[in-house]
N, C-alpha and C. Protein backbone atom coordinates (compact mmCIF):
# COMPACT_ATOMS: atom_id res chain seq x y z
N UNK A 1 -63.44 5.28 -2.36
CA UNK A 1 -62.26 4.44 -2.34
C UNK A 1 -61.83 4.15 -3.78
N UNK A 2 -61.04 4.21 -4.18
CA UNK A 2 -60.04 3.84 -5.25
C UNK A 2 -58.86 2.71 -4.99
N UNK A 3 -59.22 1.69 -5.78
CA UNK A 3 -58.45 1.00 -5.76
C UNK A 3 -58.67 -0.29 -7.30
N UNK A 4 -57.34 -1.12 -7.07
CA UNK A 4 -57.49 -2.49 -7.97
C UNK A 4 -56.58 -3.26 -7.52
N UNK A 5 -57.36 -4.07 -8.16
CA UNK A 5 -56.85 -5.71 -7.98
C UNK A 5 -56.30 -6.34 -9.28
N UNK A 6 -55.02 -7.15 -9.33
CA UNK A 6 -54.51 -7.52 -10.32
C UNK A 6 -53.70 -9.59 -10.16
N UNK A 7 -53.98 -9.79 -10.94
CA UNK A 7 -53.72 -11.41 -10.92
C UNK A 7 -52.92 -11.72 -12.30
N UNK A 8 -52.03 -11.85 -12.29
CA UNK A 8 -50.65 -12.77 -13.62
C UNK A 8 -50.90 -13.95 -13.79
N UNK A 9 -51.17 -14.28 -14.65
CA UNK A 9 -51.67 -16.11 -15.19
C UNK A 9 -49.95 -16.11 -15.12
N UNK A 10 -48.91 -16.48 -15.09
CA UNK A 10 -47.44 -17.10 -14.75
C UNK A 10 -46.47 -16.10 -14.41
N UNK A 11 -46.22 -17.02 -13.10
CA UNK A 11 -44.92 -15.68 -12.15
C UNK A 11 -43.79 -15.82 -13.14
N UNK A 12 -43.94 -17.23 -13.66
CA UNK A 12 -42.37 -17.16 -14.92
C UNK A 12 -42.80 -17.65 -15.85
N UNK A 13 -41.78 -16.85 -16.93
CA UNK A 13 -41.74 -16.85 -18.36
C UNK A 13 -40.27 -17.37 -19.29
N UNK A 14 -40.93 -18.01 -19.82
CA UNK A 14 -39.37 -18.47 -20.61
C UNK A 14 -39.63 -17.89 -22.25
N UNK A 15 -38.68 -16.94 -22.32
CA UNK A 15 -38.70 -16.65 -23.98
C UNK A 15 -37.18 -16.75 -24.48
N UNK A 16 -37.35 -17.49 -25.51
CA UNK A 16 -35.56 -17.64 -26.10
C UNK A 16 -35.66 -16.86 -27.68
N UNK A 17 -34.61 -15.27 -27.34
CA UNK A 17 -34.10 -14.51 -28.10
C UNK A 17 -34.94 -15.33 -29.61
N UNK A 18 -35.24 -14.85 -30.75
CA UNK A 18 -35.57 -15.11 -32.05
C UNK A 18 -36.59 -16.52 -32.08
N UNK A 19 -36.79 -17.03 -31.17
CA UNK A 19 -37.81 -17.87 -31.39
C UNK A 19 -39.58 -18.00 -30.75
N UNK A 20 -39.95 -18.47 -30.43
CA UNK A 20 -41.50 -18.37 -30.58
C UNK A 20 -41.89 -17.17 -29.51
N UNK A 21 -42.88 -16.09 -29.63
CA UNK A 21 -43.11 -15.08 -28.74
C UNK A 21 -43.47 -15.81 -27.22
N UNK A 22 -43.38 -15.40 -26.24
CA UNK A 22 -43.82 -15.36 -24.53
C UNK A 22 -44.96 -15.03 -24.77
N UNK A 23 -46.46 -15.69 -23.72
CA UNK A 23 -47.37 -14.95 -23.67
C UNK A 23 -47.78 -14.90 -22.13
N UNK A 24 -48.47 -13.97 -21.89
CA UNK A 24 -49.09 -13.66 -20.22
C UNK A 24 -50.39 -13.16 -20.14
N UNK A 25 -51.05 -13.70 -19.44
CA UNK A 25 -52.17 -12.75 -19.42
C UNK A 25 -52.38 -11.99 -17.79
N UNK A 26 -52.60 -10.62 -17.83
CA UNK A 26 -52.55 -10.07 -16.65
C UNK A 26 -54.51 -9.78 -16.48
N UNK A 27 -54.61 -9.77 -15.36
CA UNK A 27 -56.17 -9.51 -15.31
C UNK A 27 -56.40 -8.29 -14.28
N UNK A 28 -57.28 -7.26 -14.33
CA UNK A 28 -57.09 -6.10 -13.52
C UNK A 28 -58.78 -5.75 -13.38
N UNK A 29 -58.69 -5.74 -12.03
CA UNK A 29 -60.53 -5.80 -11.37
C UNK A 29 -60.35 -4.49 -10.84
N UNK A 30 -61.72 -3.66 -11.29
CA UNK A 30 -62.03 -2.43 -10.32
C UNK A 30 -62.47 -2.60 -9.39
N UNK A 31 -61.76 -2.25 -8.09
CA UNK A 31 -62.80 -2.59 -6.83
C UNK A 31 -62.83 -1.15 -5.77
N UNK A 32 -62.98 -0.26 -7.37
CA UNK A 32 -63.33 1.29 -6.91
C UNK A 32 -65.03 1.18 -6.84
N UNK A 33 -65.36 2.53 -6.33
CA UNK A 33 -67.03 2.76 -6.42
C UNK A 33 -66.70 3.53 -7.36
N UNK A 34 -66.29 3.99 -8.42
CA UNK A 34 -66.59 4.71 -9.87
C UNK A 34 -66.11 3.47 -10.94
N UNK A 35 -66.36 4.13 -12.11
CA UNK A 35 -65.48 3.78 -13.30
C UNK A 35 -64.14 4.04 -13.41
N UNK A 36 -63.38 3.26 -13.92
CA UNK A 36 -62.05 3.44 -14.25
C UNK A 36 -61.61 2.89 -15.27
N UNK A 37 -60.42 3.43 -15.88
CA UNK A 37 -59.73 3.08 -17.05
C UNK A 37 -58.24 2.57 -17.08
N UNK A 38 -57.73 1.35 -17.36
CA UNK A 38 -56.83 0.87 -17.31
C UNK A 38 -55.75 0.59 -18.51
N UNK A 39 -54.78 1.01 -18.30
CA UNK A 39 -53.54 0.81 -18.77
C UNK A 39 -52.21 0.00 -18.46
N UNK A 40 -51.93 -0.41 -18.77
CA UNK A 40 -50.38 -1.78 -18.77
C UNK A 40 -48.97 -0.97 -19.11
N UNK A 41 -48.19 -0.98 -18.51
CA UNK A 41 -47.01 -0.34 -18.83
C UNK A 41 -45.96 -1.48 -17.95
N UNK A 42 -44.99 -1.81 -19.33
CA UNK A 42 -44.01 -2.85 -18.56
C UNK A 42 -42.80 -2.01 -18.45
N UNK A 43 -42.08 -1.84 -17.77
CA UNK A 43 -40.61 -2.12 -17.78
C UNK A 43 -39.75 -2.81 -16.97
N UNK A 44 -38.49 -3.08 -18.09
CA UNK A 44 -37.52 -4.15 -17.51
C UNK A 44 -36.71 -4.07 -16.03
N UNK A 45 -36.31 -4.92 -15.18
CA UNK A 45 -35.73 -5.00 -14.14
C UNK A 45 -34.14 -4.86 -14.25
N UNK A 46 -33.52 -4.22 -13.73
CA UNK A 46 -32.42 -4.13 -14.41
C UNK A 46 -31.31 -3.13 -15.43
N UNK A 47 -32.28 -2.37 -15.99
CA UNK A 47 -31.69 -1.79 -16.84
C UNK A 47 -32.23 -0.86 -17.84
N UNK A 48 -31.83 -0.01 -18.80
CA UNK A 48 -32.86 1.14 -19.23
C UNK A 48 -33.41 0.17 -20.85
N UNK A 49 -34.40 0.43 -21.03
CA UNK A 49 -35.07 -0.10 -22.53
C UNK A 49 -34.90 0.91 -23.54
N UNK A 50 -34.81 -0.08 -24.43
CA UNK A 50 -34.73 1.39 -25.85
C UNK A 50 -36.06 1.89 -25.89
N UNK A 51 -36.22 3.53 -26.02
CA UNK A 51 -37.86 3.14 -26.31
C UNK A 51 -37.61 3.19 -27.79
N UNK A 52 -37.03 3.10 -28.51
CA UNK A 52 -37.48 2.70 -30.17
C UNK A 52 -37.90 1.37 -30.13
N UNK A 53 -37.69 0.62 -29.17
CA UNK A 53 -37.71 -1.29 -29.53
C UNK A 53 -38.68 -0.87 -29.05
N UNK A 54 -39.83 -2.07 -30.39
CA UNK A 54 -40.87 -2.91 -29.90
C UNK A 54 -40.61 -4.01 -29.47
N UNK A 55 -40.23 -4.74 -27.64
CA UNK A 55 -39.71 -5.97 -27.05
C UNK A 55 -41.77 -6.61 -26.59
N UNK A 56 -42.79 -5.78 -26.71
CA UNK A 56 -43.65 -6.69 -26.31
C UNK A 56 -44.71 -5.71 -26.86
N UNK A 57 -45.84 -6.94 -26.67
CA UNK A 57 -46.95 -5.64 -27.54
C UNK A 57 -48.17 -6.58 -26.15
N UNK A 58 -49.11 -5.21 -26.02
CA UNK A 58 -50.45 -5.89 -24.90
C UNK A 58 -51.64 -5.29 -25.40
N UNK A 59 -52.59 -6.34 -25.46
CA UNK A 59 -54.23 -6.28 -26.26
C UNK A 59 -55.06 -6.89 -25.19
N UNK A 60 -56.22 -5.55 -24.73
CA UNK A 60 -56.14 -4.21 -25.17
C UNK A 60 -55.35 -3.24 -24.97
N UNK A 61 -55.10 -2.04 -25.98
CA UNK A 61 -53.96 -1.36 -25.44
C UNK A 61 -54.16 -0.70 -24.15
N UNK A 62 -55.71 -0.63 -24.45
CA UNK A 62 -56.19 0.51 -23.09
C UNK A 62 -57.88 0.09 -23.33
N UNK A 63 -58.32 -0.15 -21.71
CA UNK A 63 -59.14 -0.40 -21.25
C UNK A 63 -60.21 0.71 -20.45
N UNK A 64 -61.30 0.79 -21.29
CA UNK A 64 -62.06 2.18 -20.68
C UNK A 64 -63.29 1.94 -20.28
N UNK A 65 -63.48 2.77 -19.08
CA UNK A 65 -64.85 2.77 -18.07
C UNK A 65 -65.78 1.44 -17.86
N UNK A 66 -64.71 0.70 -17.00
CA UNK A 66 -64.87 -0.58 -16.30
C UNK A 66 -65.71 -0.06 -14.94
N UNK A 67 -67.35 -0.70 -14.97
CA UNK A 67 -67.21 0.00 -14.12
C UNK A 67 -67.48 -0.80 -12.18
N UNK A 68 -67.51 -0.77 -11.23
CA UNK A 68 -67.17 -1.20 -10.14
C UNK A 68 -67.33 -2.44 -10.81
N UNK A 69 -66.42 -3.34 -9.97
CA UNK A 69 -66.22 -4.88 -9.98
C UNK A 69 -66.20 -5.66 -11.37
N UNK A 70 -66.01 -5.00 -12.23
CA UNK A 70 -65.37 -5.05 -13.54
C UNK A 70 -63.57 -5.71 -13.74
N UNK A 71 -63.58 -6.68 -14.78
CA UNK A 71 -62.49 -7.05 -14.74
C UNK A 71 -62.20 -7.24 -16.28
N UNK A 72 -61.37 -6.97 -16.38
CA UNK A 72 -60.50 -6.83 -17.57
C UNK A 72 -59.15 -7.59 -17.89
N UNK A 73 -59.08 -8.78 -18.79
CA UNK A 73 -57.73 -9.64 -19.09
C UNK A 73 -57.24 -8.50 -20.33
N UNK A 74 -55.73 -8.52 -20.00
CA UNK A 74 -54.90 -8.04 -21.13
C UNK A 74 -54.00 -9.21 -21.64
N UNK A 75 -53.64 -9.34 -22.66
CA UNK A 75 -52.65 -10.36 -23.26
C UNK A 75 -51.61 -9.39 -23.28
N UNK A 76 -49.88 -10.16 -22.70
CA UNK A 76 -49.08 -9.53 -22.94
C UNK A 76 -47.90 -10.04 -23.68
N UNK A 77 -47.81 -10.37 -24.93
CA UNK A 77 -47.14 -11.07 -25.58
C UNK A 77 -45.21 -10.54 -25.82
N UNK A 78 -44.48 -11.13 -25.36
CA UNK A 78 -42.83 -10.71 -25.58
C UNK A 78 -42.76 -11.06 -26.56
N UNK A 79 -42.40 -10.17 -27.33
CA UNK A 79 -41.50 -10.38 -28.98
C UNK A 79 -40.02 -10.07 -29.30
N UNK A 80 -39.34 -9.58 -28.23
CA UNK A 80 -38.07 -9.62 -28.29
C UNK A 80 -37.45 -9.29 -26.87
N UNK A 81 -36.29 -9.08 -26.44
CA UNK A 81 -35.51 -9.00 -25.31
C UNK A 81 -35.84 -7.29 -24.53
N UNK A 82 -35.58 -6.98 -23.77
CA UNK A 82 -36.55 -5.74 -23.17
C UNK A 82 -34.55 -4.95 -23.44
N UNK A 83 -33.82 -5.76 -23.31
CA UNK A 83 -32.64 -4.54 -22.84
C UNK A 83 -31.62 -5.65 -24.20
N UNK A 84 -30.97 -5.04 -24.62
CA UNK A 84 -29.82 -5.29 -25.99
C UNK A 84 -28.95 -6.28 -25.30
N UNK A 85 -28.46 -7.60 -25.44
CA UNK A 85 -28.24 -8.39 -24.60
C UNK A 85 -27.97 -8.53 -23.60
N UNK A 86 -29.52 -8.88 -23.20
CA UNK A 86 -30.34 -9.43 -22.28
C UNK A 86 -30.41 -11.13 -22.31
């Protein structure tokens, strides 16, 4: 079986354009029978992102060989708007 489990420390976020960054923490449990490796990939609702913009940065970038029932917090910090006014 392959699978995971994932939990968002806040369903909402308030970030206002040029002032203090958003933070989130997402948490992601293996509740495979192997090891697995995890990755975070956001995109915006709504609309296409530049990929030249850096709008958020997440630590760790990438999470490797967690293994069964292993859990892993990522920080996902917003540093700017995901789509050009937004």
């Amino acid at each position: 079986m392959e699978a995971i489990s994932m939990l968002i420390s806040h369903k909402d976020i308030t970030y206002k354009p040029g002032g203090t960054p958003a933070q989130f923490k997402v948490t992601v449990v293996n509740e495979s029978d192997r090891f697995a490796s995890f990755q975070l990939d956001i995109t915006p609702a709504g609309g296409e992102q530049s990929q030249d913009r850096l709008w958020y940065s997440i630590s760790p970038e990438v999470s490797t060989k967690n293994p069964p029932g292993d859990a892993v917090e990522f920080t996902v910090t917003i540093l700017d708007t995901p789509i050009m006014g937004f």
